[in-house]
Protein backbone atom coordinates (compact mmCIF):
# COMPACT_ATOMS: atom_id res chain seq x y z
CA UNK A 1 4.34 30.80 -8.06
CA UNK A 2 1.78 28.38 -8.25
CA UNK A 3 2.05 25.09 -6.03
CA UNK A 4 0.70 21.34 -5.75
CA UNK A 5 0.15 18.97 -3.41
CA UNK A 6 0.61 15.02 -3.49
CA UNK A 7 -0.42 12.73 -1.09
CA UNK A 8 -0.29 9.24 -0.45
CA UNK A 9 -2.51 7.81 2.06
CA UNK A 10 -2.01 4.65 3.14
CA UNK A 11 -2.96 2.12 6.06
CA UNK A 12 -0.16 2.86 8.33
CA UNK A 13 0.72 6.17 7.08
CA UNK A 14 0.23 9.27 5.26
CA UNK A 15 2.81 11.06 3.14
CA UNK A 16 2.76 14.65 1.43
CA UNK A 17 4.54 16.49 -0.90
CA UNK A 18 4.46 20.31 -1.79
CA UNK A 19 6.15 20.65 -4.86
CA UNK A 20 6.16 24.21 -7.77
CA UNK A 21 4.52 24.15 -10.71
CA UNK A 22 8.15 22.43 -12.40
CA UNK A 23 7.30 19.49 -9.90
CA UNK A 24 10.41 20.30 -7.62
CA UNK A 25 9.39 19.32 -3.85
CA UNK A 26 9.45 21.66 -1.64
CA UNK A 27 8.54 20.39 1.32
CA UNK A 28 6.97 17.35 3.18
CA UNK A 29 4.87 16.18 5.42
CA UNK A 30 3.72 13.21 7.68
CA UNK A 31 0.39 11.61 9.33
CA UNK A 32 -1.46 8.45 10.37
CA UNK A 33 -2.82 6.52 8.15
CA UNK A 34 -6.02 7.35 6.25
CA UNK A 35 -7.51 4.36 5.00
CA UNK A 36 -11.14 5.17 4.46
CA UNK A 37 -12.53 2.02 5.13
CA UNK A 38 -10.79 1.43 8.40
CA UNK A 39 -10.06 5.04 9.52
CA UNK A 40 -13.57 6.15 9.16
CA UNK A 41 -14.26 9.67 7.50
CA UNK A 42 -13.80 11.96 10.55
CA UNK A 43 -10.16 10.26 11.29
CA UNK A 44 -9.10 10.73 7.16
CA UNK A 45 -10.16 14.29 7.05
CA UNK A 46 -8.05 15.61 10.00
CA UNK A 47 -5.53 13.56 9.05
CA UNK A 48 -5.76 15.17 5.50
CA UNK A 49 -6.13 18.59 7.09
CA UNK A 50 -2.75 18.03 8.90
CA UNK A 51 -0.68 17.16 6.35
CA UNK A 52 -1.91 19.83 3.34
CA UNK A 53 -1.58 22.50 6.48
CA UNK A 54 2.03 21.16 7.29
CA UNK A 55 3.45 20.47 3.86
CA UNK A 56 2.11 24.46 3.65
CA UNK A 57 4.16 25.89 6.23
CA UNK A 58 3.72 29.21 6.66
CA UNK A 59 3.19 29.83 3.07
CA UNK A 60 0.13 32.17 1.99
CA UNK A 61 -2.82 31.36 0.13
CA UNK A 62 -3.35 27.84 -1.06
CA UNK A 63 -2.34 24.74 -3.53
CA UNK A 64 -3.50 24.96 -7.13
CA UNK A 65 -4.35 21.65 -7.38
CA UNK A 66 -4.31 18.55 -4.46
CA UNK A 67 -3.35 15.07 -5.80
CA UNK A 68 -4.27 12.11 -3.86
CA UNK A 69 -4.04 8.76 -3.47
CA UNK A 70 -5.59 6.61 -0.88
CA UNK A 71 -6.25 3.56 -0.02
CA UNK A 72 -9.56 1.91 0.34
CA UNK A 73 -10.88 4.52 -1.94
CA UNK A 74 -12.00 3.03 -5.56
CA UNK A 75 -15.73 2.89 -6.00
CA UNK A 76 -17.83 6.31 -6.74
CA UNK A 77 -19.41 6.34 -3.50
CA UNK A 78 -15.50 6.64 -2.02
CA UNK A 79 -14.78 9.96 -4.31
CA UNK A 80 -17.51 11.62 -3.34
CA UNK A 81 -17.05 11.00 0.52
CA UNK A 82 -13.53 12.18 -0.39
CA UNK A 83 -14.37 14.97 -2.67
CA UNK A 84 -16.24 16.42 0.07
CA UNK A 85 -13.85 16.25 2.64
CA UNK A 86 -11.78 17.88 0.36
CA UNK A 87 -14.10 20.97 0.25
CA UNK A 88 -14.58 21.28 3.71
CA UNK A 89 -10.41 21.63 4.25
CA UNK A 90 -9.57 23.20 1.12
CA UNK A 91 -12.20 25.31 -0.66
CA UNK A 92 -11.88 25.84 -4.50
CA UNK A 93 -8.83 23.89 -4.67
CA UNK A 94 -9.00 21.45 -7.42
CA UNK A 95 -8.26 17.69 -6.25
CA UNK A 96 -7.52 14.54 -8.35
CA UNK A 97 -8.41 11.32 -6.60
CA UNK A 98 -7.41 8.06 -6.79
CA UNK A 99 -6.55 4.53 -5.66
CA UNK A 100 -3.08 4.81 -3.62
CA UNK A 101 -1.72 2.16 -5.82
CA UNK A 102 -2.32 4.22 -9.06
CA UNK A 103 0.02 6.91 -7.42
CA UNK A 104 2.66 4.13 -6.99
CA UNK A 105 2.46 3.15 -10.41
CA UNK A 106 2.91 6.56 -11.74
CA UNK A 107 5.62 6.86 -9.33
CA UNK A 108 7.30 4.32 -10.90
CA UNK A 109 6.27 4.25 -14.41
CA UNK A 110 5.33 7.70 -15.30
CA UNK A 111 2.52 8.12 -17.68
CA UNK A 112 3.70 4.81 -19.49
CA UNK A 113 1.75 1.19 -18.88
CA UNK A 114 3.38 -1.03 -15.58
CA UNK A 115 2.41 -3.33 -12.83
CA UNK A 116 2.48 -2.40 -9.39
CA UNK A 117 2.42 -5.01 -6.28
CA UNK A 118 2.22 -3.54 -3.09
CA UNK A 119 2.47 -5.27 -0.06
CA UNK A 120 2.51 -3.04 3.16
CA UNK A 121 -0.44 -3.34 5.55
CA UNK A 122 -2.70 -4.66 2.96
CA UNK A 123 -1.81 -6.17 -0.69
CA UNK A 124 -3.00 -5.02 -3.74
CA UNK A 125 -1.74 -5.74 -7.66
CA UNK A 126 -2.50 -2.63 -10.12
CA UNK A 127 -1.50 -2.74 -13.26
CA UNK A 128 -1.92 -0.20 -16.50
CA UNK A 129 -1.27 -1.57 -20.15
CA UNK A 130 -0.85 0.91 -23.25
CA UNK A 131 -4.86 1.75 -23.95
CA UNK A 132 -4.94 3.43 -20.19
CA UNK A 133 -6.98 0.48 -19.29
CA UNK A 134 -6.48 -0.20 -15.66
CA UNK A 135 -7.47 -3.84 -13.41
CA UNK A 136 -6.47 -4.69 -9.74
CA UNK A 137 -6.68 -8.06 -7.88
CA UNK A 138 -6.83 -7.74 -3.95
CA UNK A 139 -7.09 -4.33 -1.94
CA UNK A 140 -10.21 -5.27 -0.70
CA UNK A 141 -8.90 -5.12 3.41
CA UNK A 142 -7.88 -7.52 5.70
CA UNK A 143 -11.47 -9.46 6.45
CA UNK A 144 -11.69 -9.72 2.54
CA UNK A 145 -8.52 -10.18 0.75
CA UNK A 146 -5.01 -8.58 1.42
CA UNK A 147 -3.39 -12.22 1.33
CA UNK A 148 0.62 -12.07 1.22
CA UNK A 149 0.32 -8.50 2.84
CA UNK A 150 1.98 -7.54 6.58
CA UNK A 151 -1.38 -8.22 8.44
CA UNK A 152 -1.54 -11.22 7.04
CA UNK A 153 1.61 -12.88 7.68
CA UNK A 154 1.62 -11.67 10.86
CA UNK A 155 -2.21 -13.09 10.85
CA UNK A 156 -0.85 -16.41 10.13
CA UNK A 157 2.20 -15.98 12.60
CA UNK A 158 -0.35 -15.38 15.45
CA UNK A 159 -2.65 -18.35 14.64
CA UNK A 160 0.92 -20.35 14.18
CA UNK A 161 1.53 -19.91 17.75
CA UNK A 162 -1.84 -20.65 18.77
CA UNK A 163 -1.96 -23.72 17.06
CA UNK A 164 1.59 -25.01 18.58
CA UNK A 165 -0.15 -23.86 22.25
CA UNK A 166 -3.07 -26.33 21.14
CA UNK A 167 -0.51 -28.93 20.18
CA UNK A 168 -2.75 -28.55 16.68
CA UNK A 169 0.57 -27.80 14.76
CA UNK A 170 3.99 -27.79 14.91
CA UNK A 171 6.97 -26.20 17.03
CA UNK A 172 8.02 -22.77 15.73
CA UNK A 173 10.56 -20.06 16.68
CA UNK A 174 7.60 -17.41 16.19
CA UNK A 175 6.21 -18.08 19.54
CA UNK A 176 8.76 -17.35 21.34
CA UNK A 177 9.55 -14.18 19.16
CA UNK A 178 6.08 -13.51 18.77
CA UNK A 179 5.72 -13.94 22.69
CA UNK A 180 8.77 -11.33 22.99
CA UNK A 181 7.39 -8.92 20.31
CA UNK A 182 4.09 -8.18 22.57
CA UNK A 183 6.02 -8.29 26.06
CA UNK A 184 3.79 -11.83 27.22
CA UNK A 185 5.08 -15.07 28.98
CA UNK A 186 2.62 -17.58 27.67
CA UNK A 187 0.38 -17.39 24.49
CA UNK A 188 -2.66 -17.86 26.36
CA UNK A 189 -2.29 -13.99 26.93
CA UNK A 190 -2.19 -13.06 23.53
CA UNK A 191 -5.98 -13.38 22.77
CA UNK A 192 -6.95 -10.82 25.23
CA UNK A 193 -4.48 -8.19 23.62
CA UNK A 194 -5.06 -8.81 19.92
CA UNK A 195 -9.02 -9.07 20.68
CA UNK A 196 -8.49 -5.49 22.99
CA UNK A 197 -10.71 -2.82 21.45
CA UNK A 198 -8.25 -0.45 19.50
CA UNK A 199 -5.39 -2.43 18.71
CA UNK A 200 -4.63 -1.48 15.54
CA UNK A 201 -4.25 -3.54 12.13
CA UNK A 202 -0.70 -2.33 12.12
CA UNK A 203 0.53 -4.10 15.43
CA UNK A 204 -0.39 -7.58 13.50
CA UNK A 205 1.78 -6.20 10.08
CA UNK A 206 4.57 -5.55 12.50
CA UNK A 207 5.04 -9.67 13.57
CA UNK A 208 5.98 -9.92 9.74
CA UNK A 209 9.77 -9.48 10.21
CA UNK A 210 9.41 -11.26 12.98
CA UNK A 211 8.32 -14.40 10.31
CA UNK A 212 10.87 -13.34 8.15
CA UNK A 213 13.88 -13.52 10.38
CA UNK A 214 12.85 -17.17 11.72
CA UNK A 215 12.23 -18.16 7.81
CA UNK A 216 15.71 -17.07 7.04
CA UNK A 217 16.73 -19.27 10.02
CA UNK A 218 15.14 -22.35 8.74
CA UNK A 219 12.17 -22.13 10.65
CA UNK A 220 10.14 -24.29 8.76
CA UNK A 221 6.43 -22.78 10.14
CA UNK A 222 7.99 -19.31 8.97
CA UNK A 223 9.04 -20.65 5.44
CA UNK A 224 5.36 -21.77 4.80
CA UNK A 225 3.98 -18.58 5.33
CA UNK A 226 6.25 -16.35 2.81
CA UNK A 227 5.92 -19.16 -0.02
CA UNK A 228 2.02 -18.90 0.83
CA UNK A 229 2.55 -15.11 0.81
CA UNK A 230 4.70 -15.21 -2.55
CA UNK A 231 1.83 -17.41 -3.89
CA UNK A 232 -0.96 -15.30 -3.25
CA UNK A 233 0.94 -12.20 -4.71
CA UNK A 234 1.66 -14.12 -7.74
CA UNK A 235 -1.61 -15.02 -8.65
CA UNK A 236 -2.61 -11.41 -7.73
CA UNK A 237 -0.27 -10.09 -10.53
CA UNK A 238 -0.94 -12.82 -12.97
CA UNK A 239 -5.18 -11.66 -12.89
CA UNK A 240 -3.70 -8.02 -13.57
CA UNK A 241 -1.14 -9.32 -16.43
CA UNK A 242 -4.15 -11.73 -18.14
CA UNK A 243 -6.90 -9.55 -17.57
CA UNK A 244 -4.66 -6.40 -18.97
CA UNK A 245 -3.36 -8.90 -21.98
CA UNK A 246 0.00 -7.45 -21.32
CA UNK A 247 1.94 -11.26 -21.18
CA UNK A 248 3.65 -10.43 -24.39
CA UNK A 249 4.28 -6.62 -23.34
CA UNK A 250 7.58 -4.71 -21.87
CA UNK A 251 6.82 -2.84 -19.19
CA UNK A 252 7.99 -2.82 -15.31
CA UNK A 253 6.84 -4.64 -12.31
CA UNK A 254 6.87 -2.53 -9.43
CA UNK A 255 7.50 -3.89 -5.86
CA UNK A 256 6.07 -1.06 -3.46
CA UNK A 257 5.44 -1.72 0.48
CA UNK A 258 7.42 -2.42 3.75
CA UNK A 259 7.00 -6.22 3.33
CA UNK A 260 9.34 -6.92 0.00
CA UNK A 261 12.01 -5.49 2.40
CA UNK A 262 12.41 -9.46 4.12
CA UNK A 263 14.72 -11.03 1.47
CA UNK A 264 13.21 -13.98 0.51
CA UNK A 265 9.74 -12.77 -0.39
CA UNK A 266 11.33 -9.79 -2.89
CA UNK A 267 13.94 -13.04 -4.10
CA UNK A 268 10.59 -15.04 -4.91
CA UNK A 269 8.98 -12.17 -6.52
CA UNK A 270 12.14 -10.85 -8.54
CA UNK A 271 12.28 -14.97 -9.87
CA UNK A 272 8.51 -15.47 -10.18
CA UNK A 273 7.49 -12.71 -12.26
CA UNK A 274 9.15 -12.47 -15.41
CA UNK A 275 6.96 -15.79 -15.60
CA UNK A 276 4.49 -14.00 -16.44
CA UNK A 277 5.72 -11.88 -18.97
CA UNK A 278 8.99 -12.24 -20.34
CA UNK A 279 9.41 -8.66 -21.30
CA UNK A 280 9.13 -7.23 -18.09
CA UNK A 281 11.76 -6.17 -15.72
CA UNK A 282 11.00 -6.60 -12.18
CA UNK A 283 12.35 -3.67 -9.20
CA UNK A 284 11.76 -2.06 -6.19
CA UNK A 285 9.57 1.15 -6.41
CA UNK A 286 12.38 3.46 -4.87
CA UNK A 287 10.55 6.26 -5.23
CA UNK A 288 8.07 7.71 -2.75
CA UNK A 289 4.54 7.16 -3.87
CA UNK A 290 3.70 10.40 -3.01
CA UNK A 291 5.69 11.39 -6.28
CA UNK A 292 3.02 9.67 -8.18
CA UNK A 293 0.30 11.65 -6.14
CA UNK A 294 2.28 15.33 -7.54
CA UNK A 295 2.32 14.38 -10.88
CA UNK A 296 -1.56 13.52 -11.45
CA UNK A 297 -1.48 17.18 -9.53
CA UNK A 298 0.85 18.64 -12.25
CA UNK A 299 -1.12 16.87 -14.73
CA UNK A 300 -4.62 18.45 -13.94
CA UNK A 301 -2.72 21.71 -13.37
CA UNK A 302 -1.13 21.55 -17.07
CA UNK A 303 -5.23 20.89 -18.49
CA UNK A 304 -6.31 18.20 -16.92
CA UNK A 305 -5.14 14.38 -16.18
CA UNK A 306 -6.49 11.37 -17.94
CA UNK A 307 -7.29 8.73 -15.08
CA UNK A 308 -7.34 4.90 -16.54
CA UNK A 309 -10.64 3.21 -16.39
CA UNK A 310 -11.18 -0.12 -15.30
CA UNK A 311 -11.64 -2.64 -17.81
């Protein structure tokens, strides 16, 4: 019996799945996140280490082939910092690396061309059309990009309460909610925490239901920020659609990531989308990502896996 690992590695968390050579999971495991760009390398590999050794068990001998996505890793210079950890934890054991959003997709979408928006921690549109062409818009971490994701909203929750404090903008419910989120009395306290040397990227994503709640309550602060939100993932998908040619294509659109759970930003999406291309059908990625991670794995086990390349 020959096994396979998949892994998705994302910003707040890292998933794995043992699976048999039919793809049937076996087991399952859980870390921290392991982005590489805000983890550093030393954090990713023993988080990488504890989750192939965990999804193991008490198993002998090793996986056939290790699948993984992760995010933050999509340039040359981020394989081969990742190919190497991979030989230092797992010796002789093929790997297949790629972006964590390409593992969503295939999630999703199989083998077939799709669109995949992701908005957990970060934000990142990935799409595939028919030639195995790939193109993303976004993913490039908070200081950069990762508009309409969890850190930012709750980015722009933060500086909403600050501004109110200032009497620079307007009343909002998210300061007191915000205020009662990080146990403080008066938002002059909340610079020192969020400025505190490790507190995490995370802790801002989780104000985001915080802004959806007050949104759906008619806060009017909190409404601004999830249309600016649904905006920026909209134009993120339309680059990936026009740049991909795929406006006149069927295919799906694939809503991954903790932050089209608040209503009214997966309501905008669902509407907004189809926009783009008519042909589409628009859902929820139900399935874990980590799926998509153990089929690339059963696909360089069966002879190899075709990544897409970047147009």
């Amino acid at each position: 019996m020959q096994y396979v690992i998949g892994i998705d590695a994302g910003g707040t968390k890292t998933h794995a799945l043992l699976a048999d050579e039919d793809g049937h999971v076996i087991s399952e495991a859980l870390g921290p996140g392991a982005n590489l760009s805000t983890a550093g390398e030393l954090a990713v590999e023993k988080t990488l280490h504890q989750v192939i050794e965990d999804s193991m068990g008490d198993r002998e001998g090793t996986p056939a082939v290790v699948g993984l996505g992760m995010a933050g890793a999509d340039r040359p210079e981020d394989y081969r910092i990742v190919g190497g950890i991979m030989r230092r934890i797992a010796r002789n054991v093929r790997t297949v690396v790629a972006n964590d959003a390409l593992v969503a997709l295939v999630a999703g979408a199989g083998n077939g061309p799709g669109i995949v928006l992701i908005a957990g921690t970060g934000s990142i549109a990935f799409g595939r059309n028919s030639q195995n062409r790939a193109a993303r818009a976004g993913g490039w971490g908070h200081i950069l990009a990762d508009e309409g994701s969890g850190y930012w909203i709750g980015r722009q929750a933060l500086a909403a309460v600050m501004r109110e404090s200032d009497g620079r903008g307007p009343a909002t419910a998210l300061t007191p909610a915000v205020l009662a989120h990080l146990q403080l009395e008066k938002p002059i306290q909340i610079g020192p925490v969020v400025y505190s040397q490790g507190f995490p990227l995370a802790s801002i994503a989780a104000l985001a239901p915080l802004v959806g709640r007050a949104a759906e309550d008619g806060d009017r602060v909190s409404a601004d920020i999830i249309t600016r939100a649904s905006d920026e993932l909209f134009l993120a998908a339309a680059s990936v659609v026009r740049r991909l040619d795929m406006a006149q294509d069927a295919f799906p659109f694939l809503l991954s990531g903790g932050i089209f759970g608040l209503p009214s930003l997966a309501a905008e999406a669902t509407r907004r989308l189809p926009d783009l291309a008519p042909r589409a059908s628009v859902r929820r990625l139900l399935e874990p990502p980590a799926v998509g991670a153990v089929r690339l794995a059963l696909g360089e086990l069966a002879g190899g896996v075709q990544l897409p390349q970047y147009i």
